[in-house]
Protein backbone atom coordinates (compact mmCIF):
# COMPACT_ATOMS: atom_id res chain seq x y z
CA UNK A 1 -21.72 17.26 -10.26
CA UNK A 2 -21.41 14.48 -8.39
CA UNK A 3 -18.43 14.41 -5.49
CA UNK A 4 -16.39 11.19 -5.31
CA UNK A 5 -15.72 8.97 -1.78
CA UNK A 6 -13.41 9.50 0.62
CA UNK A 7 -11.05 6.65 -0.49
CA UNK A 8 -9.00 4.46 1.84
CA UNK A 9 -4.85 5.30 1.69
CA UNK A 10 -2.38 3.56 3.73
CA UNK A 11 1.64 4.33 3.93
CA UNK A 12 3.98 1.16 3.49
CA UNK A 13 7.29 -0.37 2.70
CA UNK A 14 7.28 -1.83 -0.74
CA UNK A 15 8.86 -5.47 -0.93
CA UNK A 16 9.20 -6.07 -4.36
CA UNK A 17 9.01 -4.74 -7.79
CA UNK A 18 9.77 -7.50 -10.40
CA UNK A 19 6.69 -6.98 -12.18
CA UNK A 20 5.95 -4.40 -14.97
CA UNK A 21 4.29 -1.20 -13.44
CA UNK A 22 3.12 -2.93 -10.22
CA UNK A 23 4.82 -3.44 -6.84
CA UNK A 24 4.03 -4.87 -3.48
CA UNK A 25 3.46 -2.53 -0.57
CA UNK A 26 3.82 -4.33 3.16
CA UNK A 27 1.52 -2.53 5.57
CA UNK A 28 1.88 -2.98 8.93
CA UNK A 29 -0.96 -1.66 11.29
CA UNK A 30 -1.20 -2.19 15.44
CA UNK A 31 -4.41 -3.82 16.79
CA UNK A 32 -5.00 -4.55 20.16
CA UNK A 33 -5.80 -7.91 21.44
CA UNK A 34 -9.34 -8.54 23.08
CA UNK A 35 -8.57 -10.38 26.07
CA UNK A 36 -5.11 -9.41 26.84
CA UNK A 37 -5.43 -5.78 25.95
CA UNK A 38 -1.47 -6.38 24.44
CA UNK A 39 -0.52 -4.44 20.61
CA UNK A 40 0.01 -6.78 17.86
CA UNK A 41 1.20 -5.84 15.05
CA UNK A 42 -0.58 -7.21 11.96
CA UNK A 43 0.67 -7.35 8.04
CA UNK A 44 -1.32 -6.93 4.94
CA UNK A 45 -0.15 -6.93 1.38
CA UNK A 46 -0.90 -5.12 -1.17
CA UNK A 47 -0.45 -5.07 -5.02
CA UNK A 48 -0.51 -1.64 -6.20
CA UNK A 49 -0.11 0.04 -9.51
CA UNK A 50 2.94 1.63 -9.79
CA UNK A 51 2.89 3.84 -13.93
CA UNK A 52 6.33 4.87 -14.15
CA UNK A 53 7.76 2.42 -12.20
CA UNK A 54 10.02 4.27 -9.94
CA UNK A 55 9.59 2.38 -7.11
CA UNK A 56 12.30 0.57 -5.16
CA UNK A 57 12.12 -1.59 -2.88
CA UNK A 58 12.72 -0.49 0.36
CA UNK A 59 10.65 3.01 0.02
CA UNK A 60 8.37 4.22 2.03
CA UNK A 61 5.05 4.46 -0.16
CA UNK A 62 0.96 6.22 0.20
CA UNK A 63 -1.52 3.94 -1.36
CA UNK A 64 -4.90 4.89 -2.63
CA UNK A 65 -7.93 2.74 -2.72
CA UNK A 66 -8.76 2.61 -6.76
CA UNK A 67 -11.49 0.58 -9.23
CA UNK A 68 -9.84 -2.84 -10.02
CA UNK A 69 -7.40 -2.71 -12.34
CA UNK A 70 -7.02 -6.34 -12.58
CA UNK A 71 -7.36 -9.76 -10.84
CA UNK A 72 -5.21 -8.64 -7.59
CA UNK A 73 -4.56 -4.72 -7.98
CA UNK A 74 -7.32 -2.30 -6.44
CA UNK A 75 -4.40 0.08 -5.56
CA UNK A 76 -1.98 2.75 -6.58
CA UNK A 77 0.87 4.29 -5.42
CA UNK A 78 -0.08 8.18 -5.22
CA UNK A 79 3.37 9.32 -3.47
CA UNK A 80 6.65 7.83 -2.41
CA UNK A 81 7.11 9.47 1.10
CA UNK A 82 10.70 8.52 1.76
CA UNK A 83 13.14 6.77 -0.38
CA UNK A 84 15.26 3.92 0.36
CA UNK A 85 18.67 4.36 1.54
């Protein structure tokens, strides 16, 4: 039986969830600069399928690394870690 990869997760904030079972998770991660040896913060975006669509926007979301599941998605939401106020 063959054992799958360790896939990629990431927590973020989701920023919108107009469309039908998919939202849009904001990650933010801190890199530090080369020369300057200063934190900046860097965004990524994410499109990330979302099957019973009970995400809001504003929660706090864990994304797993998945096959495509179309043009844009290669994500989905496995849990909602904290819910928006």
């Amino acid at each position: 039986m063959k054992t799958r990869g360790m896939r990629r997760q990431l927590v973020g904030t989701v920023v919108s969830n107009k469309m039908e079972q998919t939202v849009v998770v904001l990650v933010e991660r801190q890199v530090k600069h080369r020369m300057y040896h200063k934190y900046i913060q860097r965004r990524s975006k994410f499109a990330a399928h979302d099957h019973e669509n009970v995400c809001q926007i504003g929660d706090k979301v864990l994304i797993t690394e998945s096959r495509p599941l179309s043009k844009t998605k290669k994500w989905r939401v496995s849990a909602i870690v904290e819910k928006a106020v």
